[in-house]
N, C-alpha and C. Protein backbone atom coordinates (compact mmCIF):
# COMPACT_ATOMS: atom_id res chain seq x y z
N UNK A 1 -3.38 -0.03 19.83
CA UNK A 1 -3.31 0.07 18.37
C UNK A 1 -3.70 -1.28 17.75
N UNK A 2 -4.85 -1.23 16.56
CA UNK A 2 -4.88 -2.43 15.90
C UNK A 2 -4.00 -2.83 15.21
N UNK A 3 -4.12 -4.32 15.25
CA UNK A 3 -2.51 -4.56 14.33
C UNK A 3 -3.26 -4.72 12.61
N UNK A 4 -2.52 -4.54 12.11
CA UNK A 4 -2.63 -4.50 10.21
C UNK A 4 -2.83 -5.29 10.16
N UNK A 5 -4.15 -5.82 8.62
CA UNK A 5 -4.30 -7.21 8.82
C UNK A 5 -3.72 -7.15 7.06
N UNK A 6 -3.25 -7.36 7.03
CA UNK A 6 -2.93 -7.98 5.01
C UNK A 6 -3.91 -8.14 4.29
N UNK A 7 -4.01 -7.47 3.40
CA UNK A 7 -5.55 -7.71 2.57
C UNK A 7 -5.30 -8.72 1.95
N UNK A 8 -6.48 -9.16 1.65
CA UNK A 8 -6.87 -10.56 1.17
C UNK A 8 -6.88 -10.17 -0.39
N UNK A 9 -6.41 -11.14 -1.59
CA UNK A 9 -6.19 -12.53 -1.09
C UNK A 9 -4.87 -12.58 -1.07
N UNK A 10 -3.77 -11.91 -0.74
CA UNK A 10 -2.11 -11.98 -0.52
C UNK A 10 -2.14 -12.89 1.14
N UNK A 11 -3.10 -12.56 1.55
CA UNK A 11 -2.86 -12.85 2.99
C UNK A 11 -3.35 -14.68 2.98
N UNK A 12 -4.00 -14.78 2.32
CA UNK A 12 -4.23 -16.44 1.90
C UNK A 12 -2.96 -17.13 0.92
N UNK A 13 -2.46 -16.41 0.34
CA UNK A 13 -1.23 -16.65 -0.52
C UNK A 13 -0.18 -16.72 0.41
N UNK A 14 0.00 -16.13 0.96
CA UNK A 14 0.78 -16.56 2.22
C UNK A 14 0.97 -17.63 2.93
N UNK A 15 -0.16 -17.45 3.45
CA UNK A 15 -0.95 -18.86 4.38
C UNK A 15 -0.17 -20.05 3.73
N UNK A 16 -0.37 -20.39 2.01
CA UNK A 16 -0.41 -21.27 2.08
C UNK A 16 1.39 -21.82 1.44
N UNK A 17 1.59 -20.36 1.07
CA UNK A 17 3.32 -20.45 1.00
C UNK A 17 4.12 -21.27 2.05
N UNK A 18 3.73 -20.71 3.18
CA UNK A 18 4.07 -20.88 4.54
C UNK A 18 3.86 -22.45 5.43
N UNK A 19 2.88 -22.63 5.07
CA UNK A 19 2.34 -24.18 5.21
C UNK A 19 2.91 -24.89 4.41
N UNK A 20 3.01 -25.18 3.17
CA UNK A 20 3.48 -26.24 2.12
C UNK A 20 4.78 -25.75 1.33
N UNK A 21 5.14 -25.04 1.82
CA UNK A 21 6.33 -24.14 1.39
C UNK A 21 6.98 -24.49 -0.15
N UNK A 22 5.71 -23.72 -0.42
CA UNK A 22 5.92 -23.14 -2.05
C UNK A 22 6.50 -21.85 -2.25
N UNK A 23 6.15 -21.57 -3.62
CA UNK A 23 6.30 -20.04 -4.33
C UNK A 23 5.43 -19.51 -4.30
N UNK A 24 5.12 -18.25 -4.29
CA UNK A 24 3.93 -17.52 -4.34
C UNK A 24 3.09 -17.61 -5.84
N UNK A 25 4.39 -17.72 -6.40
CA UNK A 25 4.06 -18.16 -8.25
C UNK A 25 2.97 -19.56 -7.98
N UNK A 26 3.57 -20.51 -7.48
CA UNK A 26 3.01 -21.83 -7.27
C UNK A 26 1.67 -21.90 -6.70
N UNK A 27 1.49 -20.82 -5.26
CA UNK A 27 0.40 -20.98 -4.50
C UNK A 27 -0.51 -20.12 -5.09
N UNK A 28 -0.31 -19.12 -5.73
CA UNK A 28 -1.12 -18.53 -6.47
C UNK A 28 -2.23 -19.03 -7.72
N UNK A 29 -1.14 -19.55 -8.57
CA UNK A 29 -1.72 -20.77 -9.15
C UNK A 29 -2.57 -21.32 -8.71
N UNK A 30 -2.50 -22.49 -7.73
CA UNK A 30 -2.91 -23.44 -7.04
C UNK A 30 -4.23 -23.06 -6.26
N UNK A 31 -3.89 -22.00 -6.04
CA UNK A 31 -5.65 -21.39 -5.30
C UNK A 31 -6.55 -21.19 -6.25
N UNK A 32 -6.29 -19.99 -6.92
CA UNK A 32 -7.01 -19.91 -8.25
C UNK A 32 -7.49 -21.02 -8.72
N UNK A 33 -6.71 -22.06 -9.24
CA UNK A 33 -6.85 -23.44 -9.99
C UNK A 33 -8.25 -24.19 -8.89
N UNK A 34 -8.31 -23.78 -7.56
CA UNK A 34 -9.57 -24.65 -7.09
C UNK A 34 -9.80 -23.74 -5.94
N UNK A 35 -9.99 -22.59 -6.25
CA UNK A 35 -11.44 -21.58 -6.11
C UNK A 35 -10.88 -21.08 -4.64
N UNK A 36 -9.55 -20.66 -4.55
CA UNK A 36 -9.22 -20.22 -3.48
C UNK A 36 -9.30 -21.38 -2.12
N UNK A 37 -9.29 -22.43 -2.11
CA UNK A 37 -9.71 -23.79 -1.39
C UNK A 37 -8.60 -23.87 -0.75
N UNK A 38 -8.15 -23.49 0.52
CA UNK A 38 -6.88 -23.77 1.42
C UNK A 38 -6.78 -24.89 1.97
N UNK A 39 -8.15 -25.50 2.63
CA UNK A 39 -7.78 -27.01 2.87
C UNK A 39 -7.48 -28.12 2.09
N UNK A 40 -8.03 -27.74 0.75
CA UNK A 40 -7.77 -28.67 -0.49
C UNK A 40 -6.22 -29.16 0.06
N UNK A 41 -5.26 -28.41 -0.09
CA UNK A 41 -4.28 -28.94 0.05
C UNK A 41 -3.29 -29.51 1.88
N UNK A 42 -4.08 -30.41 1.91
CA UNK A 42 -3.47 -31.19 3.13
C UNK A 42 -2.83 -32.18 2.47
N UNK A 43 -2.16 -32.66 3.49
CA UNK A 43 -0.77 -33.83 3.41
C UNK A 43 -1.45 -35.30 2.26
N UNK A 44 -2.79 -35.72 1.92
CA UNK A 44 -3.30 -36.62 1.46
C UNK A 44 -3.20 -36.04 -0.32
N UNK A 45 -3.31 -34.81 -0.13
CA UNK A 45 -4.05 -34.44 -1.67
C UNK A 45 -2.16 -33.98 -1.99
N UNK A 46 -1.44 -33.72 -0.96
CA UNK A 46 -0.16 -33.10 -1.91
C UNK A 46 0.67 -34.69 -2.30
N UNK A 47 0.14 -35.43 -1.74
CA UNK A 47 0.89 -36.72 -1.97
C UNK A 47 0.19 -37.50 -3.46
N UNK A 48 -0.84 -36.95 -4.00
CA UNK A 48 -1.86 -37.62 -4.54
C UNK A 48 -0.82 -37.27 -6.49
N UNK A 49 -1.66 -38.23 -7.08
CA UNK A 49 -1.12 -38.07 -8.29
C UNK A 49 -1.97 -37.11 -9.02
N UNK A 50 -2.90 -36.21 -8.36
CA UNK A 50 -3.35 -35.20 -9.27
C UNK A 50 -2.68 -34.05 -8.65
N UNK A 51 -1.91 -33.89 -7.28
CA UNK A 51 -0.87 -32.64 -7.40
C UNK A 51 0.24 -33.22 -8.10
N UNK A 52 0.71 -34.44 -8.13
CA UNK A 52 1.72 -34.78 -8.94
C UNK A 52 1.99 -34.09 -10.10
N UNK A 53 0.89 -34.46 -11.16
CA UNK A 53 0.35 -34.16 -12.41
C UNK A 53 0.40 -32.78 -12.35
N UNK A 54 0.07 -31.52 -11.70
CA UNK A 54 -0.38 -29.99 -11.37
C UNK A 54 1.60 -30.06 -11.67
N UNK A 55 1.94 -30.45 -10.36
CA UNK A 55 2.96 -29.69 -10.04
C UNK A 55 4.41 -30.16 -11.48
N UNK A 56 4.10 -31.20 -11.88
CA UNK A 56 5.40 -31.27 -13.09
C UNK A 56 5.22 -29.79 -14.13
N UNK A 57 3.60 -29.15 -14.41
CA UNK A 57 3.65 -28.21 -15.12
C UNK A 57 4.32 -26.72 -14.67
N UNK A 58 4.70 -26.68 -13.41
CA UNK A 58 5.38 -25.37 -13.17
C UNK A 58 6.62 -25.28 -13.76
N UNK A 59 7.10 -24.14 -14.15
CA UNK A 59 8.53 -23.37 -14.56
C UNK A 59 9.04 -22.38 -13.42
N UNK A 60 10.13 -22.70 -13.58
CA UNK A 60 11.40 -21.52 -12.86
C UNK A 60 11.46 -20.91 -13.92
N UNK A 61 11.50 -19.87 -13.28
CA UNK A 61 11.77 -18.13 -14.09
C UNK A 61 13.39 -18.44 -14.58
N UNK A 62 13.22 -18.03 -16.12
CA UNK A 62 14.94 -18.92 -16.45
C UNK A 62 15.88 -16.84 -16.18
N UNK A 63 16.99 -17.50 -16.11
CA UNK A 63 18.23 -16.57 -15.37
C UNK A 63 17.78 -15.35 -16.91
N UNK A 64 17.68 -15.60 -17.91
CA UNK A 64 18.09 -14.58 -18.65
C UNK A 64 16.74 -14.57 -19.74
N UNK A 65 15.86 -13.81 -19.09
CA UNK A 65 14.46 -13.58 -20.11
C UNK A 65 14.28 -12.99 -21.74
N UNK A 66 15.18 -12.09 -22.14
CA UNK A 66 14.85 -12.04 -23.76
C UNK A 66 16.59 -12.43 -24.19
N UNK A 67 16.40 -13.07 -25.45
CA UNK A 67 17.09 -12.91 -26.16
C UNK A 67 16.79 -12.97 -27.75
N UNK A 68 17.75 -13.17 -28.65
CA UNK A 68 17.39 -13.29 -29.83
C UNK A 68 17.09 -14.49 -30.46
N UNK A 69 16.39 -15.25 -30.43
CA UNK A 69 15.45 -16.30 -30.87
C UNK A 69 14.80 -16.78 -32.07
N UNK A 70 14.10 -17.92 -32.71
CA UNK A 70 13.36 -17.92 -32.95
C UNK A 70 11.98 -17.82 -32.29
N UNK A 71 11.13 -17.34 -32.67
CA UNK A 71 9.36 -16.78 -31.82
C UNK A 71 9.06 -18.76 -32.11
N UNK A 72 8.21 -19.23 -30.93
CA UNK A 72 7.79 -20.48 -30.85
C UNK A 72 6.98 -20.58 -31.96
N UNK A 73 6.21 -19.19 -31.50
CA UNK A 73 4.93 -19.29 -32.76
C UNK A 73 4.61 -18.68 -33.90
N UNK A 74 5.66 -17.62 -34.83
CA UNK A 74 5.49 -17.18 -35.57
C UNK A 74 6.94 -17.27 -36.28
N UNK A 75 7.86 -17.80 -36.09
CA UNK A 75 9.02 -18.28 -36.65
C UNK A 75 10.15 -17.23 -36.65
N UNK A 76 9.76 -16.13 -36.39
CA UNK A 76 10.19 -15.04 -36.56
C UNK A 76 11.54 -15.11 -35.30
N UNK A 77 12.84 -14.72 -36.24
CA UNK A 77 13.98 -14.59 -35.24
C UNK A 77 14.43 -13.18 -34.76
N UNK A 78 13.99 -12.72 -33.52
CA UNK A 78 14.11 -11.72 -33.20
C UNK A 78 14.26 -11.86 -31.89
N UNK A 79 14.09 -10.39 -31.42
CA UNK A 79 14.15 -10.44 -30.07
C UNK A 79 13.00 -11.28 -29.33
N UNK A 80 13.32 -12.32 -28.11
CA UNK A 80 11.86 -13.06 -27.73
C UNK A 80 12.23 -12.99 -26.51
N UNK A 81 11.15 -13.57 -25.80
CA UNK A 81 10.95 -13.83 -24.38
C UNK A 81 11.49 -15.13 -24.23
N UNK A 82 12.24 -15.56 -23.49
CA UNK A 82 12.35 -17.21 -22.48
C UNK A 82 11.21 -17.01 -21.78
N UNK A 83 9.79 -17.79 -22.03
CA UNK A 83 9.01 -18.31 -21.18
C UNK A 83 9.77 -19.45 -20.29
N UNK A 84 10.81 -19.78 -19.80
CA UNK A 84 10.77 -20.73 -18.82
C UNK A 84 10.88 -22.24 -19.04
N UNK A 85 9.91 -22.40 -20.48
CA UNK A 85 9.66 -23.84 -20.47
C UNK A 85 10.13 -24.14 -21.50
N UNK A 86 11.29 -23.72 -22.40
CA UNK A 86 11.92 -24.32 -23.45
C UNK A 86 11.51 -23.06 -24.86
N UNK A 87 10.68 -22.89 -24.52
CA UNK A 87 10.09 -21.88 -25.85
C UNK A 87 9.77 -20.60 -25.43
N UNK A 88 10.11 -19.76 -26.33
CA UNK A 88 10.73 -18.40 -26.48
C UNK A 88 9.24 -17.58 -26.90
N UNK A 89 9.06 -16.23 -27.15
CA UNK A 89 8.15 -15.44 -27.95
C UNK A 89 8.25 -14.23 -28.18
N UNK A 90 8.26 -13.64 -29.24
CA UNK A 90 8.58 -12.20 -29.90
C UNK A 90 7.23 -11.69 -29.48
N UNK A 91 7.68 -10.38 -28.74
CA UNK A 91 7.44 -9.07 -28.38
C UNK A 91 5.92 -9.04 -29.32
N UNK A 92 5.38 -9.43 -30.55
CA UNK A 92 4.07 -9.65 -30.71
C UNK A 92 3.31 -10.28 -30.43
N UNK A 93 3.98 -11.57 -30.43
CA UNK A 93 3.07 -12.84 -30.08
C UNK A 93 3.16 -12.57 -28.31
N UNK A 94 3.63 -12.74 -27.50
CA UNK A 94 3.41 -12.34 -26.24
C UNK A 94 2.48 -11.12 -26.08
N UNK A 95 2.85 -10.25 -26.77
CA UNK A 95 0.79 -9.28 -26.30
C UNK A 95 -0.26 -9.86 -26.95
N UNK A 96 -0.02 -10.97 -27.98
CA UNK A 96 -1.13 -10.95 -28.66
C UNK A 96 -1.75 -12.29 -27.49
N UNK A 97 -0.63 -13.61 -27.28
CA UNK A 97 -1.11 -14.14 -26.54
C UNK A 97 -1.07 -14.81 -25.07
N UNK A 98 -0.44 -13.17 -24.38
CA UNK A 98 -0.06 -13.64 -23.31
C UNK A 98 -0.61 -12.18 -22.24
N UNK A 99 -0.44 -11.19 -22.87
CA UNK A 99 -1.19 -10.24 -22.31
C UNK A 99 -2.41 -9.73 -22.77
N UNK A 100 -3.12 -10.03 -23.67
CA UNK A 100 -3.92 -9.62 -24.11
C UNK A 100 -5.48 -10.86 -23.13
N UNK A 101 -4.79 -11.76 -23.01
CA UNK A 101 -5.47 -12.53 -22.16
C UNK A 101 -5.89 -11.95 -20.51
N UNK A 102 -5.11 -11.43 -20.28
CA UNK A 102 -4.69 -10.63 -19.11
C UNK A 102 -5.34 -9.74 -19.14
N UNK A 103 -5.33 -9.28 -19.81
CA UNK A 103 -6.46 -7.61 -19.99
C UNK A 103 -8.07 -8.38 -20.24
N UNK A 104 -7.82 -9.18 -20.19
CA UNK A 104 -9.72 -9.70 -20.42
C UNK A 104 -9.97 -10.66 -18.92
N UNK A 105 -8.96 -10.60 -18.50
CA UNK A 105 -9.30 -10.68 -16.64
C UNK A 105 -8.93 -12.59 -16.70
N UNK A 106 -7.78 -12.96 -17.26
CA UNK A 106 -7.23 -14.25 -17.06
C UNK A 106 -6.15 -14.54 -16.14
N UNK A 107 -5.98 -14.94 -15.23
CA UNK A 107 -5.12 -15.49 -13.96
C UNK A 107 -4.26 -16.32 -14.11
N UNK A 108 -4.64 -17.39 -14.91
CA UNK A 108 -3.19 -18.66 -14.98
C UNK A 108 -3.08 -18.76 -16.90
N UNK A 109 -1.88 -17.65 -16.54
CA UNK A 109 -1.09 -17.98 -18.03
C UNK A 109 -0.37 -19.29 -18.22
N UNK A 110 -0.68 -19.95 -19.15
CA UNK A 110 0.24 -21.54 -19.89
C UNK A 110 1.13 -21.07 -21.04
N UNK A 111 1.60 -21.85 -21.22
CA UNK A 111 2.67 -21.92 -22.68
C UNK A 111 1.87 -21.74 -23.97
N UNK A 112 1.90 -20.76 -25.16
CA UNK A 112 0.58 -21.34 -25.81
C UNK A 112 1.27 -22.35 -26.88
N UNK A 113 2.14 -22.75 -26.70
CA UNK A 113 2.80 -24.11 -27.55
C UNK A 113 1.83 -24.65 -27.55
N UNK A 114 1.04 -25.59 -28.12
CA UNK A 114 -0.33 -26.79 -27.99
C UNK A 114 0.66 -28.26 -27.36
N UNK A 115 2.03 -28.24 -27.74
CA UNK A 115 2.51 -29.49 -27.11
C UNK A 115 3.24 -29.30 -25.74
N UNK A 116 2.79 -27.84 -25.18
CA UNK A 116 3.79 -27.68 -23.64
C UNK A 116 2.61 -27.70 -22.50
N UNK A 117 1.69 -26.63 -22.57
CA UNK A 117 0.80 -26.20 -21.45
C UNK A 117 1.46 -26.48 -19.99
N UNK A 118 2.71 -25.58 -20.06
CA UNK A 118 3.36 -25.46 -18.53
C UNK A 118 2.89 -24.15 -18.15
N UNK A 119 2.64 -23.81 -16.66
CA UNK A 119 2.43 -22.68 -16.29
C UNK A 119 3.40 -21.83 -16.17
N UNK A 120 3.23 -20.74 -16.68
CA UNK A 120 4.08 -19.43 -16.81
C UNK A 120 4.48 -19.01 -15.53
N UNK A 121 5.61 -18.63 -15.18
CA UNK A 121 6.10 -17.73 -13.92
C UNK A 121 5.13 -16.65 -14.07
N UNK A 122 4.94 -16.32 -12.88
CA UNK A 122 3.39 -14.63 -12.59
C UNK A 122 4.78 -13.54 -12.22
N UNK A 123 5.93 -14.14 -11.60
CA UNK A 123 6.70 -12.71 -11.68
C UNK A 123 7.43 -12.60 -12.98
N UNK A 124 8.20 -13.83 -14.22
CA UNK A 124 8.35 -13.21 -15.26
C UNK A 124 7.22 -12.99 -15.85
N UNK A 125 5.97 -12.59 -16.05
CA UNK A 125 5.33 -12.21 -16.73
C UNK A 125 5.52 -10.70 -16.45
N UNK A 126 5.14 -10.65 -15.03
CA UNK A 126 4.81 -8.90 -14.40
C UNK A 126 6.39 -8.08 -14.71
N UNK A 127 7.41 -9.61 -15.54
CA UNK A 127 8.45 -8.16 -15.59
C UNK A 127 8.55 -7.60 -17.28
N UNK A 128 7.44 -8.45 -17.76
CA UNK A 128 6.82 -7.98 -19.38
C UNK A 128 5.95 -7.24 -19.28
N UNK A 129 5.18 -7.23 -18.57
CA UNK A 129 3.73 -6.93 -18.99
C UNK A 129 3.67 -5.10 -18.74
N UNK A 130 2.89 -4.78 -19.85
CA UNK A 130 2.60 -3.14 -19.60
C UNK A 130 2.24 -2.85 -18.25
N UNK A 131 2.15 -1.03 -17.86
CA UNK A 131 1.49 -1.46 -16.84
C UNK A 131 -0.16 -1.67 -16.18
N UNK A 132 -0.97 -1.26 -17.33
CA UNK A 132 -2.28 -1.70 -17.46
C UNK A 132 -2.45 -2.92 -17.48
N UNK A 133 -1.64 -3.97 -17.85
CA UNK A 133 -1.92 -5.25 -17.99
C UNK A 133 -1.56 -6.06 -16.15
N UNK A 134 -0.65 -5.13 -15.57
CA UNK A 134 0.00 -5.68 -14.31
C UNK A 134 -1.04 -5.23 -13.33
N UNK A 135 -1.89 -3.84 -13.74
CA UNK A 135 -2.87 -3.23 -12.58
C UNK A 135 -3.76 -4.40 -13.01
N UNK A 136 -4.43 -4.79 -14.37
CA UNK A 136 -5.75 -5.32 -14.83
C UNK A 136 -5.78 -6.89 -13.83
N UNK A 137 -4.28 -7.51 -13.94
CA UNK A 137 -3.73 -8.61 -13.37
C UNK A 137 -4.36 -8.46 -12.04
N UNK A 138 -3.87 -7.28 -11.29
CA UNK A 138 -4.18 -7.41 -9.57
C UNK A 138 -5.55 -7.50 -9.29
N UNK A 139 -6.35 -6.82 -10.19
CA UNK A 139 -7.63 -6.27 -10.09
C UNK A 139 -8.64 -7.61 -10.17
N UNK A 140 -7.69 -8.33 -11.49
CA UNK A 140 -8.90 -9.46 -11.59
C UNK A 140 -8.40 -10.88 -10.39
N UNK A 141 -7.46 -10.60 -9.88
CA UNK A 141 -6.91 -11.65 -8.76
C UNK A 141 -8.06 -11.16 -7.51
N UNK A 142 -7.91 -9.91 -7.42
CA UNK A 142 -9.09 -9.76 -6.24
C UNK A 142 -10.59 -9.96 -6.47
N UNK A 143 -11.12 -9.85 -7.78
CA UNK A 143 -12.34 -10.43 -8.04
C UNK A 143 -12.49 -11.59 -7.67
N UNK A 144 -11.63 -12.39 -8.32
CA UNK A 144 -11.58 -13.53 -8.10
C UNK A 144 -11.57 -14.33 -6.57
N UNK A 145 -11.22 -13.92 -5.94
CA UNK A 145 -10.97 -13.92 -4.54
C UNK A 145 -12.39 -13.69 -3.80
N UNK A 146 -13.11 -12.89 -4.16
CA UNK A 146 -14.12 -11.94 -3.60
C UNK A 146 -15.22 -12.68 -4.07
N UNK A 147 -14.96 -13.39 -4.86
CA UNK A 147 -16.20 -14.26 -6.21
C UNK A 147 -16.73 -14.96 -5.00
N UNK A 148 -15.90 -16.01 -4.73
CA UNK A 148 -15.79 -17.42 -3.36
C UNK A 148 -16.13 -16.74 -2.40
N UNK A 149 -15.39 -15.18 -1.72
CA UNK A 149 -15.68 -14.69 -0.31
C UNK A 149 -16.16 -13.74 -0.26
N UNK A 150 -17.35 -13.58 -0.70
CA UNK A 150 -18.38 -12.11 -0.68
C UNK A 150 -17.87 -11.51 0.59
N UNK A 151 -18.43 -12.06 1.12
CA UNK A 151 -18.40 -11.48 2.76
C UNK A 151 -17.34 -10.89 2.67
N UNK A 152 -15.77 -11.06 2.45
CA UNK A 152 -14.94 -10.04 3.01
C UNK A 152 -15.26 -8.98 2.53
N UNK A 153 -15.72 -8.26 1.62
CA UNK A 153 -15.77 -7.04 1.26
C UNK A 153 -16.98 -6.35 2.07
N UNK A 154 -18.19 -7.17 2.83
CA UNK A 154 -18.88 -6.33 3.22
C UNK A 154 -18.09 -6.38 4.41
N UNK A 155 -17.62 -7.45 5.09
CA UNK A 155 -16.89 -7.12 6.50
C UNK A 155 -15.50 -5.80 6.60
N UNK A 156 -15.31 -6.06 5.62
CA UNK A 156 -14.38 -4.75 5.47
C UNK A 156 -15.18 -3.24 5.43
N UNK A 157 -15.76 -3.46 4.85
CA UNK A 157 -17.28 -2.13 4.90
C UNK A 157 -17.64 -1.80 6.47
N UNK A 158 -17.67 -2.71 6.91
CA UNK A 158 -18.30 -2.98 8.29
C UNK A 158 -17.21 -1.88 9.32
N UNK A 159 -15.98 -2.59 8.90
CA UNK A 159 -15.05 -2.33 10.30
C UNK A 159 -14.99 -1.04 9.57
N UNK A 160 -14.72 -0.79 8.77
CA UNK A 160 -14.35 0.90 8.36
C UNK A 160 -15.17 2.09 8.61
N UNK A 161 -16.75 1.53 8.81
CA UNK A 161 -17.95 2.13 9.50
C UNK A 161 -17.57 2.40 10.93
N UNK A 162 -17.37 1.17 11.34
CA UNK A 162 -17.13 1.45 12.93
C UNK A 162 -15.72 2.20 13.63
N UNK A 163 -14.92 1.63 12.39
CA UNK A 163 -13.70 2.47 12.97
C UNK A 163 -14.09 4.17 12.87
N UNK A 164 -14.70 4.58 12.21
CA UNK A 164 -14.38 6.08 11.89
C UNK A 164 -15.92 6.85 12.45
N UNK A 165 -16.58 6.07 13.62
CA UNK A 165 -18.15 6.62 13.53
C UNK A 165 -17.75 7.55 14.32
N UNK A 166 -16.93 7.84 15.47
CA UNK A 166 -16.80 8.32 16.44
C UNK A 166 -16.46 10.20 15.58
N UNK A 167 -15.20 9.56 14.59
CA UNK A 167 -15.41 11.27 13.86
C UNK A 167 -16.01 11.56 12.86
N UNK A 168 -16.60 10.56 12.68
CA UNK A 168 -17.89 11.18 11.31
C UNK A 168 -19.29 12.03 12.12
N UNK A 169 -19.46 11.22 13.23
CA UNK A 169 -20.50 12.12 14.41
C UNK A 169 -20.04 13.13 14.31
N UNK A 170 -18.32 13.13 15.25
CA UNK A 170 -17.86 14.84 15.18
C UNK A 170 -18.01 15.77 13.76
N UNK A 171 -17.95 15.43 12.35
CA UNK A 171 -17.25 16.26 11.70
C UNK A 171 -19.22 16.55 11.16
N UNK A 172 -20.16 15.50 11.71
CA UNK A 172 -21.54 15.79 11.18
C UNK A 172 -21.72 16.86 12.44
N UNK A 173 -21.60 16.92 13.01
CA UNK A 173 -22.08 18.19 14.19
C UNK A 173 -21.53 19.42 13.97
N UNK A 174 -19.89 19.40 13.16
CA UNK A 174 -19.24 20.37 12.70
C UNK A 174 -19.81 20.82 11.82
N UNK A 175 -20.48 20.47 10.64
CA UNK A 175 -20.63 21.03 9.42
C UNK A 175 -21.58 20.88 8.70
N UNK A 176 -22.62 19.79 9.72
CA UNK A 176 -24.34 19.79 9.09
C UNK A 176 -24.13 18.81 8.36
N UNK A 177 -25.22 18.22 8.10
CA UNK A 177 -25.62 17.18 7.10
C UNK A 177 -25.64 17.59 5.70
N UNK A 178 -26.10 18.42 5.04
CA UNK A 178 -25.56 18.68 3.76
C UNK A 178 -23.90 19.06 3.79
N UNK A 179 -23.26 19.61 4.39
CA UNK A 179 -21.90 19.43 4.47
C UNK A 179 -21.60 18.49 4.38
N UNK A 180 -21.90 17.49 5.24
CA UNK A 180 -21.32 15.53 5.15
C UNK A 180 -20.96 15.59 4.06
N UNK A 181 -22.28 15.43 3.23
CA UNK A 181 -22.95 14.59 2.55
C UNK A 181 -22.23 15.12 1.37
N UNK A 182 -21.87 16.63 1.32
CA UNK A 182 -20.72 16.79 0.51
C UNK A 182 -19.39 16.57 0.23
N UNK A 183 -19.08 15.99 1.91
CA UNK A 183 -17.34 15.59 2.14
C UNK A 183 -17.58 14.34 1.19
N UNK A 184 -18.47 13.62 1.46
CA UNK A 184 -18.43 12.28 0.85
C UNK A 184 -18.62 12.32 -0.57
N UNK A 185 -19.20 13.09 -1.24
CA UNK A 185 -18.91 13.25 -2.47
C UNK A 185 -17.49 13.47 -2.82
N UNK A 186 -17.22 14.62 -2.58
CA UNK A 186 -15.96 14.89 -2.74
C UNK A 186 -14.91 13.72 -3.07
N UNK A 187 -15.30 12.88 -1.57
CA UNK A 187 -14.48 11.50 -1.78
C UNK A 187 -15.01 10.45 -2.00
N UNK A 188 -15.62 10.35 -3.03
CA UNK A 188 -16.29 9.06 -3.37
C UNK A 188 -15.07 8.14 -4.09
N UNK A 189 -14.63 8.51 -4.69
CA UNK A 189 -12.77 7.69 -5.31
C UNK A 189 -12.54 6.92 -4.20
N UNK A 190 -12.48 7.52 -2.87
CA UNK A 190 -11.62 6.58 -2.02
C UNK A 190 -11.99 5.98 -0.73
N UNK A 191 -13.88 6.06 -1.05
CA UNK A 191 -14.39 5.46 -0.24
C UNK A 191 -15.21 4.11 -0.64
N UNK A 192 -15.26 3.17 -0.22
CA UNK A 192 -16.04 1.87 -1.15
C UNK A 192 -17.65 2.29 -1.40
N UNK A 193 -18.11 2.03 -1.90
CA UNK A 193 -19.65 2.06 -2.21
C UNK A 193 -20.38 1.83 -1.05
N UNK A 194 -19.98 0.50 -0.91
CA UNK A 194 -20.92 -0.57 0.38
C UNK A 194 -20.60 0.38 2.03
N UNK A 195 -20.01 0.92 1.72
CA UNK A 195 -18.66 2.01 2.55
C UNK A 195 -20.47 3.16 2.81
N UNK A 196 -20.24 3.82 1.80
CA UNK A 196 -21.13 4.77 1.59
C UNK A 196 -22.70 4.43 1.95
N UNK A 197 -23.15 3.42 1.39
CA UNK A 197 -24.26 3.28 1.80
C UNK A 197 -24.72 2.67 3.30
N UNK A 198 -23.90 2.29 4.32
CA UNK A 198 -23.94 2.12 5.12
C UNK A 198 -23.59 2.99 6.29
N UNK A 199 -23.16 4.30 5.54
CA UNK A 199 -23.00 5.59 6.36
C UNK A 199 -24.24 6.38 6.18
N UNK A 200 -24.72 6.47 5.19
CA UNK A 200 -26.32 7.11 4.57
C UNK A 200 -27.19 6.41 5.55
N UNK A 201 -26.95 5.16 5.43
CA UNK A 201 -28.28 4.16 6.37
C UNK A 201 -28.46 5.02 7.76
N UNK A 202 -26.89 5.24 8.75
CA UNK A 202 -26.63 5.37 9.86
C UNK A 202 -27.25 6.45 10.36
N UNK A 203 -27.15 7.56 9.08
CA UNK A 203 -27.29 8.78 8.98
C UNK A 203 -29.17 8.97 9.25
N UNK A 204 -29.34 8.58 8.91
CA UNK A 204 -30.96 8.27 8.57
C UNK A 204 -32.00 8.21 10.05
């Protein structure tokens, strides 16, 4: 049996949890911030005064996320968010400028105070955020990921070809080539593209 491999990029988030023993909040950040770069951070660069500088801007997720507040940015005393870093935000101003960023495919949320720019906790956000804004979140973390490492997505194409040739032969001898060619329609949702065209090639 093959063993499971963790899809990427959680499985680099890991990596580097594990090594420099951060937060996933932290390492997440931190990759993103320089292009998914795992060696970036060896023992020279975490000692350096530009992780210094990085790392004073993180927040701990504070114990008790809304209460009744003044909004940082619209004055308004209502119900708000504890961002973490001293300042609060009403239920508008947080979609207007904290998820709405998110839905246009942004990764490292800050404070939008102009005098804080601390980085936002990624799990109190995901325990605000709609859930279009939490799928849009995952979606653009793996772009991002994929931007730097083309290749994994065709190597993943690759092994999924080879894993399954043995019964795609069988089920093409079962049911003809226009049959296939219809299973695969059928499932085009849950097969990758690069997936598909490299079964057409085979086919050929």
């Amino acid at each position: 049996m093959e063993e499971e491999v963790e899809p990427e990029p959680h499985a680099t988030i890991n990596r580097l949890v594990n090594r420099i023993r951060v937060s996933k909040d932290r390492a997440t950040i931190l990759l993103v911030l320089y292009d998914w770069d795992e060696k970036k951070f060896n023992g020279e660069f975490l000692l350096s005064d530009e992780y210094a500088s990085i790392a004073s801007r993180f927040v701990r997720p504070p114990s008790f996320t809304s209460s009744t507040r003044t909004c940082s940015r619209c004055n308004a005393f209502t119900l708000s968010k504890n961002l973490g870093c001293g300042h609060h935000l009403c239920g508008q101003c947080f979609a207007g400028l904290i998820e709405s960023p998110i839905l246009e495919g942004g990764l490292v949320m800050m404070c939008p105070n102009y005098d804080c720019g601390k980085f936002l906790s990624l799990h109190l956000l995901r325990d605000h955020l709609s859930s279009e804004a939490r799928e849009k979140y995952d979606i653009s973390l793996k772009m991002s990921y994929q931007a730097i490492f083309p290749e994994t997505v065709w190597n993943r194409a690759v092994c999924f070809v080879r894993s399954s040739a043995t019964s795609l032969a069988t089920s093409l001898l079962d049911i003809g080539v226009q049959g296939f060619k219809a299973a695969l329609r059928a499932r085009r949702d849950e097969i990758c593209m690069v997936a598909i065209m490299a079964i057409v090639h085979l086919l050929e």
